[in-house]
C-alpha atoms as a PDB file:
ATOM      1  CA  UNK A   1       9.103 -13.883  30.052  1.00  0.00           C
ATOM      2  CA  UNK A   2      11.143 -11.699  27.692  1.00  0.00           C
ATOM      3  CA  UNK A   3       9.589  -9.820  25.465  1.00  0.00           C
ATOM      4  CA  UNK A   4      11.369 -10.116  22.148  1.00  0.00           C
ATOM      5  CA  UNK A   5      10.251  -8.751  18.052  1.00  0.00           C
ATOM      6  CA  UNK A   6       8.773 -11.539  17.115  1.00  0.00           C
ATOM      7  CA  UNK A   7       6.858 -12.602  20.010  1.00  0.00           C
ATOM      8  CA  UNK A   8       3.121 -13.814  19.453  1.00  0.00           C
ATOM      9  CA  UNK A   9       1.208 -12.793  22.915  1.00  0.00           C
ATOM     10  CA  UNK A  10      -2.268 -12.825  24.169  1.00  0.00           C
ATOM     11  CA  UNK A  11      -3.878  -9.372  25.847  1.00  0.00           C
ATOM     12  CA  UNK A  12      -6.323  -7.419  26.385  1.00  0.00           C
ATOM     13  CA  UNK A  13      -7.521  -4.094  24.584  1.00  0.00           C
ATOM     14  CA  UNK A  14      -7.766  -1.736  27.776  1.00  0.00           C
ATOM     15  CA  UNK A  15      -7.663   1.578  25.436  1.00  0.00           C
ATOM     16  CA  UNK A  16      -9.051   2.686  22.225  1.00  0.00           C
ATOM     17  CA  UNK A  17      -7.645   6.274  20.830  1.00  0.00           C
ATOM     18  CA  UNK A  18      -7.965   7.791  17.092  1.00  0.00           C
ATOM     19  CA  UNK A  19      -4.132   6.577  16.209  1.00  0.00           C
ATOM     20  CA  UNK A  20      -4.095   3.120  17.932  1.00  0.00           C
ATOM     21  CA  UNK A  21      -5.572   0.493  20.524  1.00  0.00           C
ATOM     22  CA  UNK A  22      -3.286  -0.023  23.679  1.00  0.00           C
ATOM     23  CA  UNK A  23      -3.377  -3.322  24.568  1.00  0.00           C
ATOM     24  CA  UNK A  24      -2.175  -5.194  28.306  1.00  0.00           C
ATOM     25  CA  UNK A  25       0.341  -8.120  28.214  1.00  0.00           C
ATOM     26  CA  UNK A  26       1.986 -10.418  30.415  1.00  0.00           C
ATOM     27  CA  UNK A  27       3.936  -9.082  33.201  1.00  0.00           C
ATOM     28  CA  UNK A  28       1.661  -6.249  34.208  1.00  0.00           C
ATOM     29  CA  UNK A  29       3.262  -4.396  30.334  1.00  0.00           C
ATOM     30  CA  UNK A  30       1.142  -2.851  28.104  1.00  0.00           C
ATOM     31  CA  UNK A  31       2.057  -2.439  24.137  1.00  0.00           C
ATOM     32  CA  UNK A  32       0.103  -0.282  21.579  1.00  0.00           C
ATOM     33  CA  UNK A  33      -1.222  -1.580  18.509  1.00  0.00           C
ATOM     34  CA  UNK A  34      -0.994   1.691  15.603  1.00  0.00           C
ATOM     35  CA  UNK A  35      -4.510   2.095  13.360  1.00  0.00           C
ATOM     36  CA  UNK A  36      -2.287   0.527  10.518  1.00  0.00           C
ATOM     37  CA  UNK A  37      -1.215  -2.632  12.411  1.00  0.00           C
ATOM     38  CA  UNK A  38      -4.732  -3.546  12.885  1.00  0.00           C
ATOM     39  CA  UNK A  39      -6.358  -5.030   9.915  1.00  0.00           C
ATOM     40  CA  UNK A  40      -4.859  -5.609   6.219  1.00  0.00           C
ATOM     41  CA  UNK A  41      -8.021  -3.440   5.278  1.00  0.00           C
ATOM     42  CA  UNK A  42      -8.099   0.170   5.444  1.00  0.00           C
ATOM     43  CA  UNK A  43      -9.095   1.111   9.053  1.00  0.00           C
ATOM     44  CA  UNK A  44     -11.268   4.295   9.335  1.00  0.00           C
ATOM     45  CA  UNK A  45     -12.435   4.021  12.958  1.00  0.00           C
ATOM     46  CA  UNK A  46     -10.830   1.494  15.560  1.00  0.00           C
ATOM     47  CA  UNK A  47     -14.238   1.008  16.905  1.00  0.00           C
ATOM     48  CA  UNK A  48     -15.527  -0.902  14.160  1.00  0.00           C
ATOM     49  CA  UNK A  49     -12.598  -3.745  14.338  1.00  0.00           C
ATOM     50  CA  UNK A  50     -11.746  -3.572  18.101  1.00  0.00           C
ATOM     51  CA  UNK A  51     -13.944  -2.968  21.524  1.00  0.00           C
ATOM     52  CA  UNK A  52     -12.598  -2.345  25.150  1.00  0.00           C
ATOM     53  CA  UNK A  53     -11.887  -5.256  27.239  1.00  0.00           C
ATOM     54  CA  UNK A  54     -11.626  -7.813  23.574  1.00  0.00           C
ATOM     55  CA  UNK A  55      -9.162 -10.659  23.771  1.00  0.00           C
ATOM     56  CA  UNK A  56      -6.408 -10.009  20.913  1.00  0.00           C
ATOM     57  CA  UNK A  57      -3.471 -12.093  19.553  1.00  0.00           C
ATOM     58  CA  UNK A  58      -0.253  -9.424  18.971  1.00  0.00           C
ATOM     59  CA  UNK A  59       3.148  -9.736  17.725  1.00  0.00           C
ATOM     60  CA  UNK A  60       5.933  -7.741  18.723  1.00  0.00           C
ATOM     61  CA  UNK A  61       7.150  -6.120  16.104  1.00  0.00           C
ATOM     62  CA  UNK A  62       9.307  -3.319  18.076  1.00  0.00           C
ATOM     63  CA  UNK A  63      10.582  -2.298  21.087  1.00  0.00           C
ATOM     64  CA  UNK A  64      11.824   1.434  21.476  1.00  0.00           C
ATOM     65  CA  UNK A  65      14.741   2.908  24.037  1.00  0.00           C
ATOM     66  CA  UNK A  66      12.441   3.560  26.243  1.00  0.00           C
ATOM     67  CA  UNK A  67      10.771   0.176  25.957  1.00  0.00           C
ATOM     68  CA  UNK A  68       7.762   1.197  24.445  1.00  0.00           C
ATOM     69  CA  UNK A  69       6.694  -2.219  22.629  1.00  0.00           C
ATOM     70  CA  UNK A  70       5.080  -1.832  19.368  1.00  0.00           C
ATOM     71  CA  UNK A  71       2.283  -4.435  18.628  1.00  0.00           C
ATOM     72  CA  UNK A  72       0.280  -6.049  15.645  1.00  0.00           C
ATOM     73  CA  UNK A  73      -2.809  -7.766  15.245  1.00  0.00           C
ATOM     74  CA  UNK A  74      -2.544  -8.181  11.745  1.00  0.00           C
ATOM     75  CA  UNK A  75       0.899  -9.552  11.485  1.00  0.00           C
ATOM     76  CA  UNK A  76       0.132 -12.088  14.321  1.00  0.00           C
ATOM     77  CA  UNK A  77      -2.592 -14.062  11.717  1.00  0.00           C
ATOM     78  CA  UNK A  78      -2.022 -15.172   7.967  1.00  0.00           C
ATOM     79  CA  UNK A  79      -3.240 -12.671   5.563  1.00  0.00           C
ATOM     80  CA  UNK A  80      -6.358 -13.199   4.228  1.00  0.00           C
ATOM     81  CA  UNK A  81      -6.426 -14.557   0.523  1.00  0.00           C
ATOM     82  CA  UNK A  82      -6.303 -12.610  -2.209  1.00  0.00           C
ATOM     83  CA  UNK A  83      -9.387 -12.371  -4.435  1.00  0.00           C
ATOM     84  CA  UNK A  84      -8.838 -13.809  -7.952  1.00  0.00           C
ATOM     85  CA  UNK A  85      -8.267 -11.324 -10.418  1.00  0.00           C
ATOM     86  CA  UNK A  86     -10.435 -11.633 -13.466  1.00  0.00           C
ATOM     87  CA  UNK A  87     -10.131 -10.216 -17.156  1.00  0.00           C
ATOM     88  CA  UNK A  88     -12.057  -8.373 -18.948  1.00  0.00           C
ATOM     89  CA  UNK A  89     -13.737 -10.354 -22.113  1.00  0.00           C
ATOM     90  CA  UNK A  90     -13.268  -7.597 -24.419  1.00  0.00           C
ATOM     91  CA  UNK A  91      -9.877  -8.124 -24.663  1.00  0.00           C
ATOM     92  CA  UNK A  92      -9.859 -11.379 -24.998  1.00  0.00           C
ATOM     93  CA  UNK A  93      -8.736 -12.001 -21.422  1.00  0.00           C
ATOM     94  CA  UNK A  94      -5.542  -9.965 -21.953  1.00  0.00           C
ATOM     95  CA  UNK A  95      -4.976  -6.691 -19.863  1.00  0.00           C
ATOM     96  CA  UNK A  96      -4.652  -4.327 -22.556  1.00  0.00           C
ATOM     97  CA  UNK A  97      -3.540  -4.805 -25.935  1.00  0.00           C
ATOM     98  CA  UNK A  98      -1.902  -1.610 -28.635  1.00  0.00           C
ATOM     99  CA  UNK A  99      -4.572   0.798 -28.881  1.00  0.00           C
ATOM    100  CA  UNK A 100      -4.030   3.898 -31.037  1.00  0.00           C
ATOM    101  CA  UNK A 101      -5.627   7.146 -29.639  1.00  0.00           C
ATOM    102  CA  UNK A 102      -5.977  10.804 -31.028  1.00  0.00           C
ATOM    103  CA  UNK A 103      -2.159  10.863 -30.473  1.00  0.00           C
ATOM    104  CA  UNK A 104      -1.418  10.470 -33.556  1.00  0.00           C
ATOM    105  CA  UNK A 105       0.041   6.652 -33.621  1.00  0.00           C
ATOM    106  CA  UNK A 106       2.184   7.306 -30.056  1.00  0.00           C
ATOM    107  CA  UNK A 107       1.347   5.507 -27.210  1.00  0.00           C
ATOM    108  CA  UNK A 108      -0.351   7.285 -24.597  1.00  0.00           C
ATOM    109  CA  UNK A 109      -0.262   6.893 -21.131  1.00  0.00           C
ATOM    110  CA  UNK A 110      -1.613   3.462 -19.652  1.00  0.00           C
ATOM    111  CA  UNK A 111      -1.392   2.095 -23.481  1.00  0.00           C
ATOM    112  CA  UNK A 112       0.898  -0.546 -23.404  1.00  0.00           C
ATOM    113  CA  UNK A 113       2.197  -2.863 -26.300  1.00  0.00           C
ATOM    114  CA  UNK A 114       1.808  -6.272 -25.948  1.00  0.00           C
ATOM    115  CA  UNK A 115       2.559  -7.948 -29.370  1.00  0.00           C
ATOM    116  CA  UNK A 116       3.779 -11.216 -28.077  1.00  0.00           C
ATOM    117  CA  UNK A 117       1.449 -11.474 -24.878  1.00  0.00           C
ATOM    118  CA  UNK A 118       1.104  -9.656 -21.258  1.00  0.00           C
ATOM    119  CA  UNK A 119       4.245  -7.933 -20.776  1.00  0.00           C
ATOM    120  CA  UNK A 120       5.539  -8.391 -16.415  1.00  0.00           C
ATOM    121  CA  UNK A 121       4.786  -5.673 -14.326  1.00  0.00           C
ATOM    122  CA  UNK A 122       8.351  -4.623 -14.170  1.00  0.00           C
ATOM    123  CA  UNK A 123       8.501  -3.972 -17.672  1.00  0.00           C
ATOM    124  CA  UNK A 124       4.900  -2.006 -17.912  1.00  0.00           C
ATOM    125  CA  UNK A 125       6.484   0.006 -15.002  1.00  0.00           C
ATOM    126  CA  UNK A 126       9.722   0.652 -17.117  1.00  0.00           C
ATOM    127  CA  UNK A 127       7.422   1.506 -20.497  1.00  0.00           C
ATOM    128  CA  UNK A 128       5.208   3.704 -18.256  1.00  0.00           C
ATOM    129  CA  UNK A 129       8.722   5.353 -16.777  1.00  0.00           C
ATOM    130  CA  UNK A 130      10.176   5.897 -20.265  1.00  0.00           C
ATOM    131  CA  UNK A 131       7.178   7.637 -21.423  1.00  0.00           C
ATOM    132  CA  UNK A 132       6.460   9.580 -18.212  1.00  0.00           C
ATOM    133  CA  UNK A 133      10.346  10.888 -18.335  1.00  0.00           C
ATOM    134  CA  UNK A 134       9.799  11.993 -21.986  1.00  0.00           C
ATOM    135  CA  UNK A 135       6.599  13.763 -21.496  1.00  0.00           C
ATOM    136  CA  UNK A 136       7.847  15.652 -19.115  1.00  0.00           C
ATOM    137  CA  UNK A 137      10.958  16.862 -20.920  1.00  0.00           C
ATOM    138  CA  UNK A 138       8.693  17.644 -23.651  1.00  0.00           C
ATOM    139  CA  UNK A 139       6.525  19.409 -21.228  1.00  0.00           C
ATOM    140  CA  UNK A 140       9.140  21.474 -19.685  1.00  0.00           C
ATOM    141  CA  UNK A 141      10.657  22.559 -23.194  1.00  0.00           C
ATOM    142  CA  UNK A 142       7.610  24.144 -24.321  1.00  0.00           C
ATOM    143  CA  UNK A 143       7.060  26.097 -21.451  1.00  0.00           C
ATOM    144  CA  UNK A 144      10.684  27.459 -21.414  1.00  0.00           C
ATOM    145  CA  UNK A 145      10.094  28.450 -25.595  1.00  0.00           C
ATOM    146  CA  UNK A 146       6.399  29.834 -23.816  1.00  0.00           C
ATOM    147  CA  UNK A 147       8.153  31.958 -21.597  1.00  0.00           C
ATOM    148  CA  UNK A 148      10.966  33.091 -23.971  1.00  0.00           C
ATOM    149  CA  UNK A 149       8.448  34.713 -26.001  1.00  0.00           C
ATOM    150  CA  UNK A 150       6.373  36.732 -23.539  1.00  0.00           C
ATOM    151  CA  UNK A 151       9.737  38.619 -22.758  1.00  0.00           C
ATOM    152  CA  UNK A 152      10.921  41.164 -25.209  1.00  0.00           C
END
């Protein structure tokens, strides 16, 4: 059996460490399974997803020069569903709305306009650029006419 990215195998967790979970295949080979290959949850401590001697399902998703082979539990199962987002009430089931702050009538960050509806993420991200790339120009202009003045 060739062992190929890709692969789904069966093994054995023989080994537990802080950065991963080696784990014993087919053909007397052995593969290790990194902390973030384990679960599509944050994994603090192996322990509490894996034990020594537990069956596991792995994929192959690399093998090195020196043949190391790279393993996943996580990638070898369908992630799980994602929970249904929900809206808040207060505004009217929209994320967001214009809201006018202490600002003066300018848009703050994480205020975004949305006139004819939700705007798509890529846009937000592109409003939220914009104004990010302004403030700090603004930013670094007054501390250049702040340091101007303390010299003499």
């Amino acid at each position: 059996m060739a062992f190929e990215v890709g692969s789904i195998l069966e093994g054995k967790v023989t080994g537990i460490t802080k950065f991963g979970a080696f784990v014993s295949l087919p053909e007397n080979r052995s593969g290790l399974v990194h902390i973030s290959e384990i679960a599509y949850s944050y994994v603090n401590d192996i322990h509490d997803h894996l034990s020594e001697g537990q069956g596991v399902t792995v994929k192959v998703i690399g093998i090195d020069e020196n043949n190391r082979i790279n393993l996943s539990i996580k990638q070898a199962a369908p992630p799980p569903p994602r929970p249904e987002r929900r809206f808040s009430s207060r505004n009217g089931g929209q994320g967001g709305g214009e809201r006018r702050g202490s600002s003066g009538g300018r848009r703050g960050m994480g205020e975004v306009s949305q006139a004819k509806g939700p705007a798509s993420f890529e846009d937000q991200l592109k409003q939220f650029m914009a104004s990010s790339d302004s403030k700090l120009s603004e930013l670094h202009m007054n501390e250049k006419r702040s340091s101007r003045r303390g010299r003499r």
